[in-house]
N, C-alpha and C. Protein backbone atom coordinates (compact mmCIF):
# COMPACT_ATOMS: atom_id res chain seq x y z
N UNK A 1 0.83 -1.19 0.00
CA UNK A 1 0.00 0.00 0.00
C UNK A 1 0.88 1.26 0.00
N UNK A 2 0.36 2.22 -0.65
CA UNK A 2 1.01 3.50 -0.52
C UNK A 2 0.97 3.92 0.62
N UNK A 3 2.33 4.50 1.04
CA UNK A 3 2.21 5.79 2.20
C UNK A 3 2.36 7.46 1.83
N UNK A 4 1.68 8.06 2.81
CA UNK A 4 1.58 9.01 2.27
C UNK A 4 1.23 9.92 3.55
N UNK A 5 1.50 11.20 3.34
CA UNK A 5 1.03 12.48 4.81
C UNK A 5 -0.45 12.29 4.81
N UNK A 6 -1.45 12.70 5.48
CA UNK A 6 -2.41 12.25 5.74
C UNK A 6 -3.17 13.53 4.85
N UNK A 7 -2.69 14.69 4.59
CA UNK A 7 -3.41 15.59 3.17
C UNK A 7 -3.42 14.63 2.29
N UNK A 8 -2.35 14.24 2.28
CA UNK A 8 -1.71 13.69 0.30
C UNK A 8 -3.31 12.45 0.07
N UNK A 9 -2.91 11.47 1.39
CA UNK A 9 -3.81 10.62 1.64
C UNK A 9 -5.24 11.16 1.28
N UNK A 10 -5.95 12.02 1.92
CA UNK A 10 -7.28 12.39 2.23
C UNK A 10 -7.45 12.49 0.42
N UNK A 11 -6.25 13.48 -0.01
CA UNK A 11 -6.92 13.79 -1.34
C UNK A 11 -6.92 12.61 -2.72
N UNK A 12 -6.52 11.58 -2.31
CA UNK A 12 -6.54 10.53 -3.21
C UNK A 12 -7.34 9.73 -3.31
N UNK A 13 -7.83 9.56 -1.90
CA UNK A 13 -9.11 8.83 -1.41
C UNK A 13 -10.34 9.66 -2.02
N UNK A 14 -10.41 10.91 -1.63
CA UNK A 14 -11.75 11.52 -2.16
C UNK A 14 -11.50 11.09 -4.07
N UNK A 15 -10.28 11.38 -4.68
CA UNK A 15 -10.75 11.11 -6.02
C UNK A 15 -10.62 10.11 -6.19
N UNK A 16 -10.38 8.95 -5.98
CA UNK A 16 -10.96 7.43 -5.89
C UNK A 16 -12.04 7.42 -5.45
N UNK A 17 -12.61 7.76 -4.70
CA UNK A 17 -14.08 7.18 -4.25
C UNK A 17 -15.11 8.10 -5.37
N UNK A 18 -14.49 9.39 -5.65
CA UNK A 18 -15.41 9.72 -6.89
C UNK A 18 -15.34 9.30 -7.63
N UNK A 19 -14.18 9.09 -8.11
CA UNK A 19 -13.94 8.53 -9.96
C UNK A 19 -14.97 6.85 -9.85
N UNK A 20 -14.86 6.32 -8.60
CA UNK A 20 -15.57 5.16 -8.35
C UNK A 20 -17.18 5.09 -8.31
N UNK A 21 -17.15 5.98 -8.07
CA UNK A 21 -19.09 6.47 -8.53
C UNK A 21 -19.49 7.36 -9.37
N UNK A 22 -18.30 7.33 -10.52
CA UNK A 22 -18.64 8.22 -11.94
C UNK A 22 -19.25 9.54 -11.90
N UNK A 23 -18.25 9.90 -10.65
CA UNK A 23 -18.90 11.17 -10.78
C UNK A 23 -17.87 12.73 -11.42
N UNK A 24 -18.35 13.08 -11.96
CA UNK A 24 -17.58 14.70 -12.31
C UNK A 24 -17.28 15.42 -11.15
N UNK A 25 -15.94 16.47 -10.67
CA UNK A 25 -16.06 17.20 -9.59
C UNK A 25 -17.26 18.17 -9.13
N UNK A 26 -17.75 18.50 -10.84
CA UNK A 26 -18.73 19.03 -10.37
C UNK A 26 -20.40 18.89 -9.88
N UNK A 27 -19.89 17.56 -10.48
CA UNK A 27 -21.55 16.86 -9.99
C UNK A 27 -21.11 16.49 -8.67
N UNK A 28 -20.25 15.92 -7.89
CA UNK A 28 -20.08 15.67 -6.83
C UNK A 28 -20.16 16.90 -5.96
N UNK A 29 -19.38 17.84 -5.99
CA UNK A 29 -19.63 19.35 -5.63
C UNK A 29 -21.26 19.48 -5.02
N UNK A 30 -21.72 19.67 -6.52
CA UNK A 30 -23.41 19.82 -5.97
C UNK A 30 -24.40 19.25 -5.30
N UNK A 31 -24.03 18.19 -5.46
CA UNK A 31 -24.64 16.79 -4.71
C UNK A 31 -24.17 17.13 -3.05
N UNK A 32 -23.23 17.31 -2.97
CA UNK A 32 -22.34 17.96 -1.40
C UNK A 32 -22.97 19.30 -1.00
N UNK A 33 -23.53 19.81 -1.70
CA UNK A 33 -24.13 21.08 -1.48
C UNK A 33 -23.99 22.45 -1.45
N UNK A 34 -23.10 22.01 -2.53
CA UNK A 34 -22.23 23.82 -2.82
C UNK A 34 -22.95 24.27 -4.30
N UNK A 35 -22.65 25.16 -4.38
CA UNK A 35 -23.27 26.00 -5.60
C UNK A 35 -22.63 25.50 -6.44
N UNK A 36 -23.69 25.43 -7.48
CA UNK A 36 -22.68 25.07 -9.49
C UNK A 36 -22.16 25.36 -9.59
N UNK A 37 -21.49 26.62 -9.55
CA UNK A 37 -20.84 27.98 -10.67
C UNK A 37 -19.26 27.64 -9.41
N UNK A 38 -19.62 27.03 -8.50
CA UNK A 38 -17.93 27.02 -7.40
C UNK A 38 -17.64 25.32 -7.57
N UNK A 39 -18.87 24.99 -7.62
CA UNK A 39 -18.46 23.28 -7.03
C UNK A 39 -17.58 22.49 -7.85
N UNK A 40 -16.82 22.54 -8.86
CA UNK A 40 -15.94 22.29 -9.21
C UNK A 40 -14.55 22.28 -9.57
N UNK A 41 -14.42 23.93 -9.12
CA UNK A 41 -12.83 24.70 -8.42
C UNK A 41 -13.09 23.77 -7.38
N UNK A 42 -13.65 24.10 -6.18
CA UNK A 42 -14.06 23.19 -5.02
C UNK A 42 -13.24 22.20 -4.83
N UNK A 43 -13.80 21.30 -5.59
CA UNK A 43 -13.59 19.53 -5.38
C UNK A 43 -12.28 19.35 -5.75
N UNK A 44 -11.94 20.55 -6.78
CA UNK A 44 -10.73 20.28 -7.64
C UNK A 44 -9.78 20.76 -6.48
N UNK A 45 -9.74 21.99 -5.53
CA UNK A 45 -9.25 21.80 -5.03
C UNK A 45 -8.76 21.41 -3.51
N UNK A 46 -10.04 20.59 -2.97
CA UNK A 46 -9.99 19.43 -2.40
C UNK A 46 -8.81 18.63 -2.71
N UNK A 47 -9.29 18.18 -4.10
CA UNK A 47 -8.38 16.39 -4.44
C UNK A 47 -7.07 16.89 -4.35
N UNK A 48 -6.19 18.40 -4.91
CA UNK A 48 -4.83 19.01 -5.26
C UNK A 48 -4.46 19.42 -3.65
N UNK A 49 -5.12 19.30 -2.66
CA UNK A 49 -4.69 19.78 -1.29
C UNK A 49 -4.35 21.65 -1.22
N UNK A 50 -5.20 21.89 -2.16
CA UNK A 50 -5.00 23.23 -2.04
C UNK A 50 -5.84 23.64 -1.18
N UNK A 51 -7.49 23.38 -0.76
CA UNK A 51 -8.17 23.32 0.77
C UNK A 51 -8.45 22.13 1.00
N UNK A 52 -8.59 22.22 2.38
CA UNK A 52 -9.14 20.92 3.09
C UNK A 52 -10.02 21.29 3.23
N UNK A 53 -11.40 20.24 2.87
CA UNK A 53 -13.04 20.63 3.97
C UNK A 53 -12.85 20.79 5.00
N UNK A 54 -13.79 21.39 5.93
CA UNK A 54 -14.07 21.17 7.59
C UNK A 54 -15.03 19.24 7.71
N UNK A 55 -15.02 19.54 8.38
CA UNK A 55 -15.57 18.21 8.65
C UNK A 55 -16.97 18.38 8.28
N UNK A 56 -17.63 19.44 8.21
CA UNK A 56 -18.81 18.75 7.93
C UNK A 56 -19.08 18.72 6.50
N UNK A 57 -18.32 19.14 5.82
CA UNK A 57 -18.53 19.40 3.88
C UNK A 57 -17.61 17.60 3.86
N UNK A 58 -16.73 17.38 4.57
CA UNK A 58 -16.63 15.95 4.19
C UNK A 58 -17.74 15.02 4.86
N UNK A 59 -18.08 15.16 5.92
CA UNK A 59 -19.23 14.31 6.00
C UNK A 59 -20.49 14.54 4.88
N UNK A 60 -20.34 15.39 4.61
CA UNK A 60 -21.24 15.80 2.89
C UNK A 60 -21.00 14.37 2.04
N UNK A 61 -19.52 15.16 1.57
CA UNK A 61 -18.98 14.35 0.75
C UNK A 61 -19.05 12.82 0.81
N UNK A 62 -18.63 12.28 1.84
CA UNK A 62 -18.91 10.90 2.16
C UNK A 62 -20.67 10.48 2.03
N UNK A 63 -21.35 11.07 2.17
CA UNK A 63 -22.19 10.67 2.62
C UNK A 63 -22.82 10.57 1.15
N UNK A 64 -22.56 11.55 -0.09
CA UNK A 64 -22.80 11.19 -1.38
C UNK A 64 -21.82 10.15 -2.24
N UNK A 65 -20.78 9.94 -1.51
CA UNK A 65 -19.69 9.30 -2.30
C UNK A 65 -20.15 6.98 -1.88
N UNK A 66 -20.96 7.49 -0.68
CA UNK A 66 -20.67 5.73 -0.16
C UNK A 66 -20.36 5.57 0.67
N UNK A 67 -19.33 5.97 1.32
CA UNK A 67 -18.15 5.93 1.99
C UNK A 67 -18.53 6.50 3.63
N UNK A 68 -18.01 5.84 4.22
CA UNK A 68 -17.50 6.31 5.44
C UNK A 68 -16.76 7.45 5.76
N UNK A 69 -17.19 8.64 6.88
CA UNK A 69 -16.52 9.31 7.07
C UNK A 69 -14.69 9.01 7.75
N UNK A 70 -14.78 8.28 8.16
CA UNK A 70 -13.44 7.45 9.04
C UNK A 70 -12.93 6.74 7.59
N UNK A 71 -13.25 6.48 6.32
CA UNK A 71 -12.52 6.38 5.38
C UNK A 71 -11.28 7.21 4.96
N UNK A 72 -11.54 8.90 5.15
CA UNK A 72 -10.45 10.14 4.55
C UNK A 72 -10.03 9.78 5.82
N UNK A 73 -10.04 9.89 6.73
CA UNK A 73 -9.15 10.29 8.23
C UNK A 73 -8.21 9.13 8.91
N UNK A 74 -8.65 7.73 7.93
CA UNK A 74 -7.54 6.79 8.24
C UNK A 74 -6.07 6.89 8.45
N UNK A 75 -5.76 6.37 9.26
CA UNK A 75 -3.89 6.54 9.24
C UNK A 75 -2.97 5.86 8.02
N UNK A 76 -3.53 4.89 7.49
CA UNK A 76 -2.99 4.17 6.59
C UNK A 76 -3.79 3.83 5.32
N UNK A 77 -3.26 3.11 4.48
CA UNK A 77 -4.16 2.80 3.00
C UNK A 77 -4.89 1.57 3.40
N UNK A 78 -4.07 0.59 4.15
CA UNK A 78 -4.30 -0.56 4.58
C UNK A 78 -6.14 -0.79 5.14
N UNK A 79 -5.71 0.58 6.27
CA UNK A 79 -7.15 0.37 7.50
C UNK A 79 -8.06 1.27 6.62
N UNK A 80 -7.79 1.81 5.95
CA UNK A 80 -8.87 2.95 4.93
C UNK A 80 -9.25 1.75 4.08
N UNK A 81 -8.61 0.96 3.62
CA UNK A 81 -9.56 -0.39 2.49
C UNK A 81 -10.68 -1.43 3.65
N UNK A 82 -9.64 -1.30 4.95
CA UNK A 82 -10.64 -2.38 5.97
C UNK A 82 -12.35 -1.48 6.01
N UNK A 83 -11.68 -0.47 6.39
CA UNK A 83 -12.78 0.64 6.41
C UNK A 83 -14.03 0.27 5.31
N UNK A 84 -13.49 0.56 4.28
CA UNK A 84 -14.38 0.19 2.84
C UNK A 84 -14.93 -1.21 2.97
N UNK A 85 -13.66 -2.13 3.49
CA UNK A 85 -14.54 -3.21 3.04
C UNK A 85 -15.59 -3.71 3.83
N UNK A 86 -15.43 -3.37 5.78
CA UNK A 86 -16.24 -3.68 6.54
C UNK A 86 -17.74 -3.12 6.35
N UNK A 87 -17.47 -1.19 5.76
CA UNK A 87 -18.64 -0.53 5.72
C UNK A 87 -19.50 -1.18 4.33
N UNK A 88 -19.23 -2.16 3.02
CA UNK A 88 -19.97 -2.67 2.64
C UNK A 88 -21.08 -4.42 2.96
N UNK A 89 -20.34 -4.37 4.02
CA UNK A 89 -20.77 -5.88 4.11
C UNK A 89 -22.53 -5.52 5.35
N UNK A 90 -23.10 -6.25 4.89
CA UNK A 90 -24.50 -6.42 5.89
C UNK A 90 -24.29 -5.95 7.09
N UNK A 91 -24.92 -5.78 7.81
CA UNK A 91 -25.02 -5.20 9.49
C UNK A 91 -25.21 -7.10 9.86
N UNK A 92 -25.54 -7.49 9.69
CA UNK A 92 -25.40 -9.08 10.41
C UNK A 92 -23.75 -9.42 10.21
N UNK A 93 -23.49 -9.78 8.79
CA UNK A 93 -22.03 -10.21 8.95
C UNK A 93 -21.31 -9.25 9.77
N UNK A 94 -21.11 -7.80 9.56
CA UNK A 94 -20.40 -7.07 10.18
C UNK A 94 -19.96 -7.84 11.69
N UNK A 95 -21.27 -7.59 12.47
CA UNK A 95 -21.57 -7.90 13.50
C UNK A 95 -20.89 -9.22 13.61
N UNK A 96 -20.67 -10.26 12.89
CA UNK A 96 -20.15 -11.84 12.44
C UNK A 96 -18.58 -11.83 12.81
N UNK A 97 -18.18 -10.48 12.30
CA UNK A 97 -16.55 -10.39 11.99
C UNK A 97 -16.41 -9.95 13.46
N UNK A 98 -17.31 -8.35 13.60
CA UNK A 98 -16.73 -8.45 14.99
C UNK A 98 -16.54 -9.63 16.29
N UNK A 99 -17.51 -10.40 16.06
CA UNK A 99 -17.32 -11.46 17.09
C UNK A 99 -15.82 -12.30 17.13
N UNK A 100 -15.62 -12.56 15.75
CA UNK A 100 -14.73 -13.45 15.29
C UNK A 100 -13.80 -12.55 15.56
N UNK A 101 -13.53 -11.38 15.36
CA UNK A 101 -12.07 -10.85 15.92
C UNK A 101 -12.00 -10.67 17.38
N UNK A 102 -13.22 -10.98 18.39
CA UNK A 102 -13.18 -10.36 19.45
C UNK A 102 -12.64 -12.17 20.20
N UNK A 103 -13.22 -13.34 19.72
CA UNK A 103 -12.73 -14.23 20.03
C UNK A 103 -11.14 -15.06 19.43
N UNK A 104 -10.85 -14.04 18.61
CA UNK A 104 -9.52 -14.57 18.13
C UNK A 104 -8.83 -13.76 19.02
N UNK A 105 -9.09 -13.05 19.97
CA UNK A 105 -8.12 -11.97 20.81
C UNK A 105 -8.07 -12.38 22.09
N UNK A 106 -8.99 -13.05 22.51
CA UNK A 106 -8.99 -14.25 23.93
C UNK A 106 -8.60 -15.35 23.99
């Protein structure tokens, strides 16, 4: 997995998880809830680390993208894919794994 500062990180993740739901910066933008005529400087410069959101324009963002907010804020690439992969699986299995890791630790 790549390493990376945790900007560099945040902004690779957001354009992976867009480019992964076909979205344009600027359709994603609007969908997040910023105006047309900005939302695509915006996003653009989101992904280039030229601004960071506050937390709640990424909880925006996540919340149109799929994704988990604790996806951008991961420490690693590694626990940001666990992230992804746990937040797609059922609320039963979830619940399945946690057990199974909680008894592989006793």
């Amino acid at each position: 997995m790549r390493s990376a500062g945790p900007r560099a990180a945040f902004c690779r993740r957001l354009r992976d998880a867009r480019l992964a739901v076909g979205l344009s910066q600027k359709q994603l933008g609007i969908k997040a809830g910023l105006d047309e005529f900005v939302a695509s400087a915006r996003i653009n410069r989101y992904e280039v680390g030229v601004h960071e959101p506050d937390v709640g324009m990424t909880r925006r963002l996540a919340r149109v993208l799929g994704v988990p907010l604790a996806y951008f804020y991961a420490d690693d690439d590694l626990l940001a894919e666990l992230i992804l992969t746990f937040n797609r699986l059922s609320r039963r299995r979830q619940q399945a794994v946690l057990r199974e890791l909680g008894e592989g630790g006793t």
